[in-house]
Protein backbone atom coordinates (compact mmCIF):
# COMPACT_ATOMS: atom_id res chain seq x y z
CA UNK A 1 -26.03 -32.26 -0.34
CA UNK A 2 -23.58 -32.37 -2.74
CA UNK A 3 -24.54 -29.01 -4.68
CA UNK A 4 -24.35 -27.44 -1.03
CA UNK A 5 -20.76 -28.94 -0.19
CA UNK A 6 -19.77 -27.45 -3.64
CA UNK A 7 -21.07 -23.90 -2.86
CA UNK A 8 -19.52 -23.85 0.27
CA UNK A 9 -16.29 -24.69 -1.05
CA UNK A 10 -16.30 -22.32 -3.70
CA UNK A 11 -17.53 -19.35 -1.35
CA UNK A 12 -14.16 -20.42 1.30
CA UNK A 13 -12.47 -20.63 -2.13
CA UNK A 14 -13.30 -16.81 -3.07
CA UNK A 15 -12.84 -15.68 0.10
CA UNK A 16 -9.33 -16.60 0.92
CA UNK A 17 -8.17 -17.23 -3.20
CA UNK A 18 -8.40 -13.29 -3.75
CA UNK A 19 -5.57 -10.88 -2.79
CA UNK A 20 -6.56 -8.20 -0.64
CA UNK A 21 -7.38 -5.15 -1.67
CA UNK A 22 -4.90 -2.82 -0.43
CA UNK A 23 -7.59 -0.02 0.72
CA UNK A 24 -8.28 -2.63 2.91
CA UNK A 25 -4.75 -3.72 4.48
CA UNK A 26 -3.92 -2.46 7.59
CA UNK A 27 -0.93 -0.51 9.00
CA UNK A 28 1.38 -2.67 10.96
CA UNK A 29 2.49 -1.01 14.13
CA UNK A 30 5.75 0.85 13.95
CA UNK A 31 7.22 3.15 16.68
CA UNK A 32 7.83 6.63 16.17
CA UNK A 33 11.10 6.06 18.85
CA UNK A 34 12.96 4.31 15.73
CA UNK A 35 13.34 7.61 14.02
CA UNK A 36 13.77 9.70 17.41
CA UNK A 37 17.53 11.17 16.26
CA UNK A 38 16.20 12.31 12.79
CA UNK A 39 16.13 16.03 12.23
CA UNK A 40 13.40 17.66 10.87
CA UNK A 41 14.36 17.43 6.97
CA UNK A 42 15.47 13.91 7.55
CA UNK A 43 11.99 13.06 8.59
CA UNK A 44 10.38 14.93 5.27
CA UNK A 45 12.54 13.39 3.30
CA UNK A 46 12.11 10.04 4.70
CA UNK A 47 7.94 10.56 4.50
CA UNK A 48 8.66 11.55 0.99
CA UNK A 49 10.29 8.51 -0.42
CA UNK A 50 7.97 6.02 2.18
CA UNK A 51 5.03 7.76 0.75
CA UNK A 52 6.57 6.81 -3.23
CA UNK A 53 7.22 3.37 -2.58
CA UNK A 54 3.57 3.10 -0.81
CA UNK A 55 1.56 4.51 -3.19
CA UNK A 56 3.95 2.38 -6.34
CA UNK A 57 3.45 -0.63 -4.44
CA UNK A 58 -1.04 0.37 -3.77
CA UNK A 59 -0.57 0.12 -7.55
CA UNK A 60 0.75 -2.87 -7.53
CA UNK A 61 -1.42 -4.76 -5.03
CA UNK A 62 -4.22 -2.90 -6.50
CA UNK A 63 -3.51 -4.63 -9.50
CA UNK A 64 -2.84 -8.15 -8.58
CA UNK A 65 -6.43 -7.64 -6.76
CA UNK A 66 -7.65 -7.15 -9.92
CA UNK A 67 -6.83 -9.49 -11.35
CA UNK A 68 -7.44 -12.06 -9.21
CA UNK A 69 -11.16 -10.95 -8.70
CA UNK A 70 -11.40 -11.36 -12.50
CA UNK A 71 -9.61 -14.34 -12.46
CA UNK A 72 -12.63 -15.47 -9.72
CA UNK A 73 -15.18 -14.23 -11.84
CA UNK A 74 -14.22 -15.99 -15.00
CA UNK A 75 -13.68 -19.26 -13.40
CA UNK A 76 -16.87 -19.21 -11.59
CA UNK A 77 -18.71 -18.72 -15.05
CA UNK A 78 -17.00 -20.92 -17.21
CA UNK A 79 -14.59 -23.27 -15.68
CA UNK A 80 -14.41 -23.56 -12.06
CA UNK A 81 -12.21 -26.26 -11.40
CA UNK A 82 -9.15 -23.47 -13.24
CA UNK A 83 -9.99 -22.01 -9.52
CA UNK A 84 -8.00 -24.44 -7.97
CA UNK A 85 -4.70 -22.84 -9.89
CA UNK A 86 -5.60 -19.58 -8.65
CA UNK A 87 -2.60 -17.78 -6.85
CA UNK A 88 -4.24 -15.32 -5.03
CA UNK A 89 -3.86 -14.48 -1.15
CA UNK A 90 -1.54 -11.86 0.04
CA UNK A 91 2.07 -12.12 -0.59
CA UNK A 92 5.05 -10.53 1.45
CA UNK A 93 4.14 -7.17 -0.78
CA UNK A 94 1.40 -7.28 1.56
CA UNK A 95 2.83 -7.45 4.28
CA UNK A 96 5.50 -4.34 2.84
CA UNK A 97 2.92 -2.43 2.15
CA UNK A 98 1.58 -2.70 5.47
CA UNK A 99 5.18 -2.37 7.80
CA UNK A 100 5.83 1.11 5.06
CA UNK A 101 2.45 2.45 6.08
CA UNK A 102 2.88 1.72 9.56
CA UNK A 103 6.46 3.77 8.96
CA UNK A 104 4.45 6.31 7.44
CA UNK A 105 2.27 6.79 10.32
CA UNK A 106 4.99 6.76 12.78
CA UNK A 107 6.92 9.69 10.73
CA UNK A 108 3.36 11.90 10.69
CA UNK A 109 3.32 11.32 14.26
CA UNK A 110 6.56 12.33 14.68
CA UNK A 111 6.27 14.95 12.61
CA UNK A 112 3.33 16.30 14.14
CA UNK A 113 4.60 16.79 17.82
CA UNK A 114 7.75 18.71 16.33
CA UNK A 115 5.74 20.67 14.83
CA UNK A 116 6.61 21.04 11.45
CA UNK A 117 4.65 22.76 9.29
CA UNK A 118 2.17 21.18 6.87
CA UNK A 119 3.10 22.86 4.17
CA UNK A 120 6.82 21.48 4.49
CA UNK A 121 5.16 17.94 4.43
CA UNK A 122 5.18 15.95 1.06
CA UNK A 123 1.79 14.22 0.23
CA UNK A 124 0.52 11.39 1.70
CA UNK A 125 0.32 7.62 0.11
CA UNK A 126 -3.53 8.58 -0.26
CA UNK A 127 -3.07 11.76 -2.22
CA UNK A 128 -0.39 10.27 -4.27
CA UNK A 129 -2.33 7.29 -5.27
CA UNK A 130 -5.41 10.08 -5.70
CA UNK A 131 -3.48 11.95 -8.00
CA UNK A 132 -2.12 9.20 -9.89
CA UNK A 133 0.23 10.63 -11.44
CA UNK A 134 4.23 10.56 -11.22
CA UNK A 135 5.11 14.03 -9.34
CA UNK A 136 8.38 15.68 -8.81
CA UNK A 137 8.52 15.49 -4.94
CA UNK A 138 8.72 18.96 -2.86
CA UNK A 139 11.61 17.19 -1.24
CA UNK A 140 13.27 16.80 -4.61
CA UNK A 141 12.47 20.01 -6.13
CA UNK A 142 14.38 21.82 -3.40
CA UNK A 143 17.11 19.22 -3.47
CA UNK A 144 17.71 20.51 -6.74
CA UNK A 145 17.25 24.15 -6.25
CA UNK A 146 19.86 24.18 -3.63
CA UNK A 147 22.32 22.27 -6.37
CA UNK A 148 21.70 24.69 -8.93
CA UNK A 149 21.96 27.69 -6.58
């Protein structure tokens, strides 16, 4: 009886203890009416430096998931009472990365029925955090073009 009460408090204990992954976290709902008055290089722009902070702060959640699942692991092996000093659950960079995705989505949309071309588009959150790399954003590169010309 015991044992069982145990397990079951260490299974409600890795299930909410952990941070989220962020592949899993959701986009929070945000209406493509709030950027209604942007022109069409306003909205690129804006998609370009929402996508950056998105894909830094995957990184970052990515990370803290991490280490929290290894963090789980370890405790469950060797020590499990350490579990009860586990941080873990999702923070308000959570819940950022979520509203900035949601922002993200409401831009594409946007984007899409003005019709702007693909190719104007900077990448995605997804393809950043795919390439994982720091890029020089289209959006910047022409920035700086049109300084130097």
């Amino acid at each position: 009886m015991i044992k069982n009460c145990i397990v079951l408090f260490l299974s409600l204990l890795l299930i909410t203890g952990c941070a989220t992954n962020p592949k899993e976290i959701q986009a929070a709902y945000v209406s493509p009416l709030v950027y209604k008055d942007y022109d069409d290089e306003q909205i690129i722009m804006e998609m370009d430096y929402i996508g950056q902070k998105t894909a830094e702060l995957y990184n970052s959640l990515a990370s803290e998931a991490g280490a929290d699942t290894a963090q789980m692991a370890i405790g469950l092996v060797l020590f499990w009472p350490a579990l009860f000093f586990l941080e873990g659950g999702d923070g308000p960079e959570a819940a950022e990365y979520a509203r900035l995705k949601g922002q993200y989505e409401a831009l594409r949309s946007l984007a899409v029925r003005r019709k702007i071309s693909l190719n104007e588009l900077p990448l995605s959150p997804e393809q950043i955090v795919k390439d994982n790399s720091p890029r020089k954003s289209k959006v910047k590169s022409a920035l700086n073009e049109n300084r130097r010309g």
